[in-house]
Structure formats: structure tokens, C-alpha cells
C-alpha atoms as a PDB file:
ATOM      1  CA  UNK A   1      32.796 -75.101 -90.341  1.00  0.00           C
ATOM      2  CA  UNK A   2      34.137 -77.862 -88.484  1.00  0.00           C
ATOM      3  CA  UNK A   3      32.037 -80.248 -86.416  1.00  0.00           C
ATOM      4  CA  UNK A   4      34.711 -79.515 -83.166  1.00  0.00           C
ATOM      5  CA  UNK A   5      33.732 -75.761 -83.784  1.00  0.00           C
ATOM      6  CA  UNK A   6      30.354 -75.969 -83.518  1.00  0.00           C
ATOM      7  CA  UNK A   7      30.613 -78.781 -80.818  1.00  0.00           C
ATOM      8  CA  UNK A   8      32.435 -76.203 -78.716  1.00  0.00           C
ATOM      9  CA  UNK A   9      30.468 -73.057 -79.320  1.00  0.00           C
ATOM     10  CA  UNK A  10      27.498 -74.912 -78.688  1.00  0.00           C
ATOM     11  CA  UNK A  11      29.062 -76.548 -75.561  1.00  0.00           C
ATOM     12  CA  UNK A  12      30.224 -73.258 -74.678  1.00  0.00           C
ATOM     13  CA  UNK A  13      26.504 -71.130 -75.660  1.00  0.00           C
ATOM     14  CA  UNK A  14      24.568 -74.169 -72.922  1.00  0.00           C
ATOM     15  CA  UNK A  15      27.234 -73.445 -70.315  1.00  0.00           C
ATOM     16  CA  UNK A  16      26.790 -69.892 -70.545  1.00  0.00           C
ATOM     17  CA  UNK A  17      22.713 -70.006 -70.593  1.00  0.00           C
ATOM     18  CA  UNK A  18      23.290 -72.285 -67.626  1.00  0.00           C
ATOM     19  CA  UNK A  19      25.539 -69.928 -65.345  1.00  0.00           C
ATOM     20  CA  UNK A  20      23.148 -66.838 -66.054  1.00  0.00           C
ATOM     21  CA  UNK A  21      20.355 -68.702 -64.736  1.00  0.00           C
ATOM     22  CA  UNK A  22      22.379 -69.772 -61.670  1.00  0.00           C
ATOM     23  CA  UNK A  23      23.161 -65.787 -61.201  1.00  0.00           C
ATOM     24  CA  UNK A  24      19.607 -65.125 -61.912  1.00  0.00           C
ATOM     25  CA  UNK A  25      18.468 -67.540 -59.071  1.00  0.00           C
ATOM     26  CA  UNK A  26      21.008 -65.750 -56.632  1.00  0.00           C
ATOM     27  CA  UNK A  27      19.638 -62.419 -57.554  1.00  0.00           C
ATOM     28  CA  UNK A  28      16.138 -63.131 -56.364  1.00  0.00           C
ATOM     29  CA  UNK A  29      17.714 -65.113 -53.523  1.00  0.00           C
ATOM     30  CA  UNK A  30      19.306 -61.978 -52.392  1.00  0.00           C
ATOM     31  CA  UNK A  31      15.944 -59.642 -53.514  1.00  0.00           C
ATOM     32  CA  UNK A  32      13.980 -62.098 -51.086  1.00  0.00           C
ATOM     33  CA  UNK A  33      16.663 -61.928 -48.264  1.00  0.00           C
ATOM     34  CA  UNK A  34      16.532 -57.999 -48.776  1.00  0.00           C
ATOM     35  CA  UNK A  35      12.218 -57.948 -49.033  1.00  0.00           C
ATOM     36  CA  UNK A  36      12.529 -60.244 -45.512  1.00  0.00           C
ATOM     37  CA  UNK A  37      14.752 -57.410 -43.797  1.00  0.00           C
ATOM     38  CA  UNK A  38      12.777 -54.157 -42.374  1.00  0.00           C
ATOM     39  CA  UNK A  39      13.336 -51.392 -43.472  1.00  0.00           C
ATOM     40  CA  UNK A  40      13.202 -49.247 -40.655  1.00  0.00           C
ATOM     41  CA  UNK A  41      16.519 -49.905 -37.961  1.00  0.00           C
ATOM     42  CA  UNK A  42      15.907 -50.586 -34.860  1.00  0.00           C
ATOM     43  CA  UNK A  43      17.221 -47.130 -32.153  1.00  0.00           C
ATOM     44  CA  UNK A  44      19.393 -48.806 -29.589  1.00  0.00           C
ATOM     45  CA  UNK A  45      19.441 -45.452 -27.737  1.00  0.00           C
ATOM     46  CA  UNK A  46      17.413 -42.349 -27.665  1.00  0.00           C
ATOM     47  CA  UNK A  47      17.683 -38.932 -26.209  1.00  0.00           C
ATOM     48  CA  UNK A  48      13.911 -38.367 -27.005  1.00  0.00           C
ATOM     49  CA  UNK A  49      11.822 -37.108 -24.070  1.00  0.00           C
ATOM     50  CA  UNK A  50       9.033 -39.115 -23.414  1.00  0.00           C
ATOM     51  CA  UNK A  51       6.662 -39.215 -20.618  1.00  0.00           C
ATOM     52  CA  UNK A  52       5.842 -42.940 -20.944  1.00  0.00           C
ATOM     53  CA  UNK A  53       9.583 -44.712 -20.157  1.00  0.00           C
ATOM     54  CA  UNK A  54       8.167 -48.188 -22.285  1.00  0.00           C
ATOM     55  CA  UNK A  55       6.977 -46.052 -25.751  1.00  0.00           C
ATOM     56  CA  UNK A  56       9.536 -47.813 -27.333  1.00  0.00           C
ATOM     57  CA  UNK A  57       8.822 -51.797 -26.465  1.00  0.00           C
ATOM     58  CA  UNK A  58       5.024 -50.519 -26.827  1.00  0.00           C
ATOM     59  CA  UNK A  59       5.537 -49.340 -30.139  1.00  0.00           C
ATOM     60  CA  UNK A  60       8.386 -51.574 -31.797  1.00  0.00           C
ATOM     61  CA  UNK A  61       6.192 -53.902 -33.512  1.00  0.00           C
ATOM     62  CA  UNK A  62       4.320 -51.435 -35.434  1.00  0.00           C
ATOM     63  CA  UNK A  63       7.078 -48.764 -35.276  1.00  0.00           C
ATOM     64  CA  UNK A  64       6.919 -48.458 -39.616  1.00  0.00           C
ATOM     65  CA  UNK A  65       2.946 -47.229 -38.588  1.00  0.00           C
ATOM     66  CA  UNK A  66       3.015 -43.460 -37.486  1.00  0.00           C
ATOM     67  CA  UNK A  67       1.565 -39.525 -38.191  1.00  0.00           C
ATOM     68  CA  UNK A  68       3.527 -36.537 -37.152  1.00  0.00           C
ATOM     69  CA  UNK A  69       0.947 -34.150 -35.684  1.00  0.00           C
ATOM     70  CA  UNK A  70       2.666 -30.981 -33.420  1.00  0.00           C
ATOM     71  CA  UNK A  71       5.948 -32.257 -33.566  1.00  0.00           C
ATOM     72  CA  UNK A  72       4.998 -35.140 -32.144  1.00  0.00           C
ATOM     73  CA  UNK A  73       4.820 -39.042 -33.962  1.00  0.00           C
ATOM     74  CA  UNK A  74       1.105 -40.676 -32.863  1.00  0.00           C
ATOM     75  CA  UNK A  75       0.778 -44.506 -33.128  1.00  0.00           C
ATOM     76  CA  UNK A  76      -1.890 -46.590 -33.899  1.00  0.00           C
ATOM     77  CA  UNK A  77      -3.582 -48.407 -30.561  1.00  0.00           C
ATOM     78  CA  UNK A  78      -6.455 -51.334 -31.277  1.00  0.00           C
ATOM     79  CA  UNK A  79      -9.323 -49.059 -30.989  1.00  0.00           C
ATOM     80  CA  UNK A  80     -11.540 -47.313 -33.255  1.00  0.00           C
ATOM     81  CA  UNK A  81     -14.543 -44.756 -33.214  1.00  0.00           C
ATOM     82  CA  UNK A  82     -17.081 -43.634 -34.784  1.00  0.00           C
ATOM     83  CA  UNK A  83     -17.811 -40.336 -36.574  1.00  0.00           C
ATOM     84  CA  UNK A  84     -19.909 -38.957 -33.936  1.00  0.00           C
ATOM     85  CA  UNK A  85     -16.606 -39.265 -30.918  1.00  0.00           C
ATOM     86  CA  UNK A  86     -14.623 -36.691 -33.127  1.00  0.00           C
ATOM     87  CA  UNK A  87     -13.972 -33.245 -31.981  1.00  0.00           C
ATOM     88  CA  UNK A  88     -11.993 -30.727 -34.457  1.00  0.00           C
ATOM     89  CA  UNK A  89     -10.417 -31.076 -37.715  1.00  0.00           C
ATOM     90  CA  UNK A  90      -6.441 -30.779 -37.098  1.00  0.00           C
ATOM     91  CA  UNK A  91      -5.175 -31.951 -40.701  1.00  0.00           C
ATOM     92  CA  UNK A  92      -4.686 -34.157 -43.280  1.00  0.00           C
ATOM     93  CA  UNK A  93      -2.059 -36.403 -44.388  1.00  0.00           C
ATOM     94  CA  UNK A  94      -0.086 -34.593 -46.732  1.00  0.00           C
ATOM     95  CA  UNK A  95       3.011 -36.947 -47.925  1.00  0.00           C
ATOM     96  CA  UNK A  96       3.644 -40.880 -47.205  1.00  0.00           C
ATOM     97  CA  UNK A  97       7.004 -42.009 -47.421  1.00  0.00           C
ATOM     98  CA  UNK A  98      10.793 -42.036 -45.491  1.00  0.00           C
ATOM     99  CA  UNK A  99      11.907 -38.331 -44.684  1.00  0.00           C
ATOM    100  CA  UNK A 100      14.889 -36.957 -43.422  1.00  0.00           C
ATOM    101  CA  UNK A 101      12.721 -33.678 -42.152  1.00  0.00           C
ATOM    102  CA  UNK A 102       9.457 -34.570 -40.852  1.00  0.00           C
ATOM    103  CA  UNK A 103       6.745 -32.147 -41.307  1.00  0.00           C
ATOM    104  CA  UNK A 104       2.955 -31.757 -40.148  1.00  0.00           C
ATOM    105  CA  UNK A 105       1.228 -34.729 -41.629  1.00  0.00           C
ATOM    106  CA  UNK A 106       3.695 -37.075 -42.871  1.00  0.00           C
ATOM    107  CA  UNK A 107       3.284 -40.879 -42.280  1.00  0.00           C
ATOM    108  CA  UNK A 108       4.311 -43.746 -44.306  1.00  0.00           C
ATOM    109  CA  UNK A 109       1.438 -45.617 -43.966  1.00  0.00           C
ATOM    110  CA  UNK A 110      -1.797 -43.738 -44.317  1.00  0.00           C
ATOM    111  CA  UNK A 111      -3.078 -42.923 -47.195  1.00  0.00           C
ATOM    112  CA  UNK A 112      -2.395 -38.918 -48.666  1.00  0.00           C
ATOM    113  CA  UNK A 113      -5.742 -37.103 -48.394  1.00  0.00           C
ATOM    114  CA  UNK A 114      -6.876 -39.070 -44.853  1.00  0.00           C
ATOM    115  CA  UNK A 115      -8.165 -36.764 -42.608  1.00  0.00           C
ATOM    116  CA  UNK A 116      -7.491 -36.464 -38.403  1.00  0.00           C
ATOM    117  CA  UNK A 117      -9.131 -35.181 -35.744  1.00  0.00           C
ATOM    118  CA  UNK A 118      -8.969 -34.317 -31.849  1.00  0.00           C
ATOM    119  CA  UNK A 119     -11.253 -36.895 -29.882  1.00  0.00           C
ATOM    120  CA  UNK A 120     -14.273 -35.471 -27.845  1.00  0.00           C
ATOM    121  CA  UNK A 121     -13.619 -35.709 -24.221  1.00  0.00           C
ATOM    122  CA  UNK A 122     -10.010 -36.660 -24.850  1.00  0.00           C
ATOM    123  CA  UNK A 123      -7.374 -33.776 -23.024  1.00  0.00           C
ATOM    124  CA  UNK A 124      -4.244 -32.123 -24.666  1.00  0.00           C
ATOM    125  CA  UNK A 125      -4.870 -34.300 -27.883  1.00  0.00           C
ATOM    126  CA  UNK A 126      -3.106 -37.379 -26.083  1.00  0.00           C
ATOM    127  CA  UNK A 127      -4.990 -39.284 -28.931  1.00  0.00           C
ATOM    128  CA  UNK A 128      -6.407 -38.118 -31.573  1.00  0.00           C
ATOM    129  CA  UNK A 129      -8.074 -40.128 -34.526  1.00  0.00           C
ATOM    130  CA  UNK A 130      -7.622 -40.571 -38.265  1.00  0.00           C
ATOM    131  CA  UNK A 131     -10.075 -41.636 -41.100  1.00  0.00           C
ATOM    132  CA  UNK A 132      -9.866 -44.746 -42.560  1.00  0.00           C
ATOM    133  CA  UNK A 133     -11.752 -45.373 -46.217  1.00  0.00           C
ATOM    134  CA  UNK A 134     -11.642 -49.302 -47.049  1.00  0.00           C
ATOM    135  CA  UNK A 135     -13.974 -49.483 -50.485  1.00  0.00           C
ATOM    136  CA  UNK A 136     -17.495 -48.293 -49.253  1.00  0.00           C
ATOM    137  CA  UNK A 137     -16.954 -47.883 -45.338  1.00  0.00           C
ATOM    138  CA  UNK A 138     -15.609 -45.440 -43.149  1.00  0.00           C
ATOM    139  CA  UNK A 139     -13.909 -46.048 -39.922  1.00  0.00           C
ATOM    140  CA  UNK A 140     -11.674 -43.738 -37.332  1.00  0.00           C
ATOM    141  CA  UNK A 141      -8.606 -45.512 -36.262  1.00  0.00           C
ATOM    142  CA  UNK A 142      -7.577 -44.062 -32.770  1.00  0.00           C
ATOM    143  CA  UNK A 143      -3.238 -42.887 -32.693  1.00  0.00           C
ATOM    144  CA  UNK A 144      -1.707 -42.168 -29.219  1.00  0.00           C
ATOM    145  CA  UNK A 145       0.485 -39.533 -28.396  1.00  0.00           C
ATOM    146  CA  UNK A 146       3.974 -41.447 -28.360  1.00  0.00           C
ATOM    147  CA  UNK A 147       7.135 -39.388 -28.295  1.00  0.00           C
ATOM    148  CA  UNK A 148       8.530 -36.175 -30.026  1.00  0.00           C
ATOM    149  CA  UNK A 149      10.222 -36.126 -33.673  1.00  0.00           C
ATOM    150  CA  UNK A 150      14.098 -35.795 -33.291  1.00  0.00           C
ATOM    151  CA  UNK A 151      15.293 -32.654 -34.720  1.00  0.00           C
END
């Protein structure tokens, strides 16, 4: 073969390995820019009928953290409890993902198999509590009542 050949395929072969690399550096580029995006978009307007006018601004920063219990999506607030403050059984987390049809117990966030329960002294389950198993401990996280799943 001549030396020109083999000059230019292997001029040709180090340009090519180069410009994959370049494509494989804009691929991750665009895989980061993607990861750094939430998923969840943020509802400009709603016709949902809520009792508290601000559940939205309350609840935008941890808006990807939710159960469905009654129809109805319960956030987490920075309080917890211990075994002893809960009332009833009322379910447990069945499925943890993005739905387009909500059902009883669906949350994309808490584990499938977690447990919640109405709070003693609490009225019309306007928080109720789920369990929380980190390794060997136990803990109750408290959700409030925020605003009803659109149908």
C-alpha cells in the first residue's frame, strides 16, 4: 500500500475518534442540562378548589413530594411524631411514580409498602401521618391536607 494511503486513512481514523468524542462530550452536556431541569412543570393556573388561597407558593418547593389519600394530594410539613400520636390505619402506599390517573396511595416519593395513618386529636384528617423506615429506626413524617387531585 502506499505510504499517502495509509497517511490518509490514518489521518482520517484520528479525526474521526476525535469528532465522536466531541459528540460524546455534548451528549452528557445535554444529559446534565436535562438531569438540572425538574421534572415536574410548574401550573401557571389552576381551577383546583382549595381552602388555603397560598397551597401553591406553600408547596412549590417540595411540590415532586406528595400522597393521594381521598382524592386529595397531602404534603409533607417539618414535623414528625411518634408511634403513640397515631390514630387509625387508612392505607399504604401502593405505587411510586408519574401517573396520568391518580389513585388511593400513589406518591412518587415514598417508598411502596409505607404505611399512613389519621393523627389522634387531629379533625377531618387535615393531616394525617406516614411511616418512615431509615435502616433500623422508625419515624412518622406528618402530610397536610393541600388541595384536591384534578380529574
Amino acid at each position: 500500500m502506499n505510504r499517502k494511503w495509509l497517511f490518509a486513512i490514518l489521518f482520517m481514523s484520528v479525526l474521526g475518534i476525535g469528532s465522536a468524542g466531541m459528540g460524546i462530550v455534548k451528549m452528557e452536556d445535554s444529559i446534565k442540562a436535562q438531569q438540572a431541569t425538574p421534572l415536574l412543570p410548574t401550573m401557571e393556573t389552576t381551577n383546583l378548589d382549595s381552602q388555603d388561597a397560598n397551597w401553591f407558593e406553600k408547596s412549590e418547593e417540595r411540590s415532586f413530594e406528595y400522597l393521594v389519600h381521598d382524592g386529595i394530594y397531602y404534603v409533607p410539613i417539618e414535623e414528625e411524631l411518634n408511634e403513640t400520636n397515631l390514630d387509625s390505619k387508612l392505607g399504604v402506599v401502593s405505587r411510586i411514580g408519574e401517573w396520568e390517573e391518580f389513585r388511593e396511595g400513589d406518591t412518587p416519593y415514598y417508598i411502596p409498602g409505607s404505611t399512613y395513618y389519621t393523627i389522634k386529636d387531629v379533625p377531618d384528617k387535615n393531616k394525617i401521618a406516614i411511616e418512615i423506615v431509615r435502616k433500623e429506626s422508625k419515624k412518622y413524617q406528618v402530610l397536610e391536607k393541600s388541595h384536591p387531585v384534578p380529574k
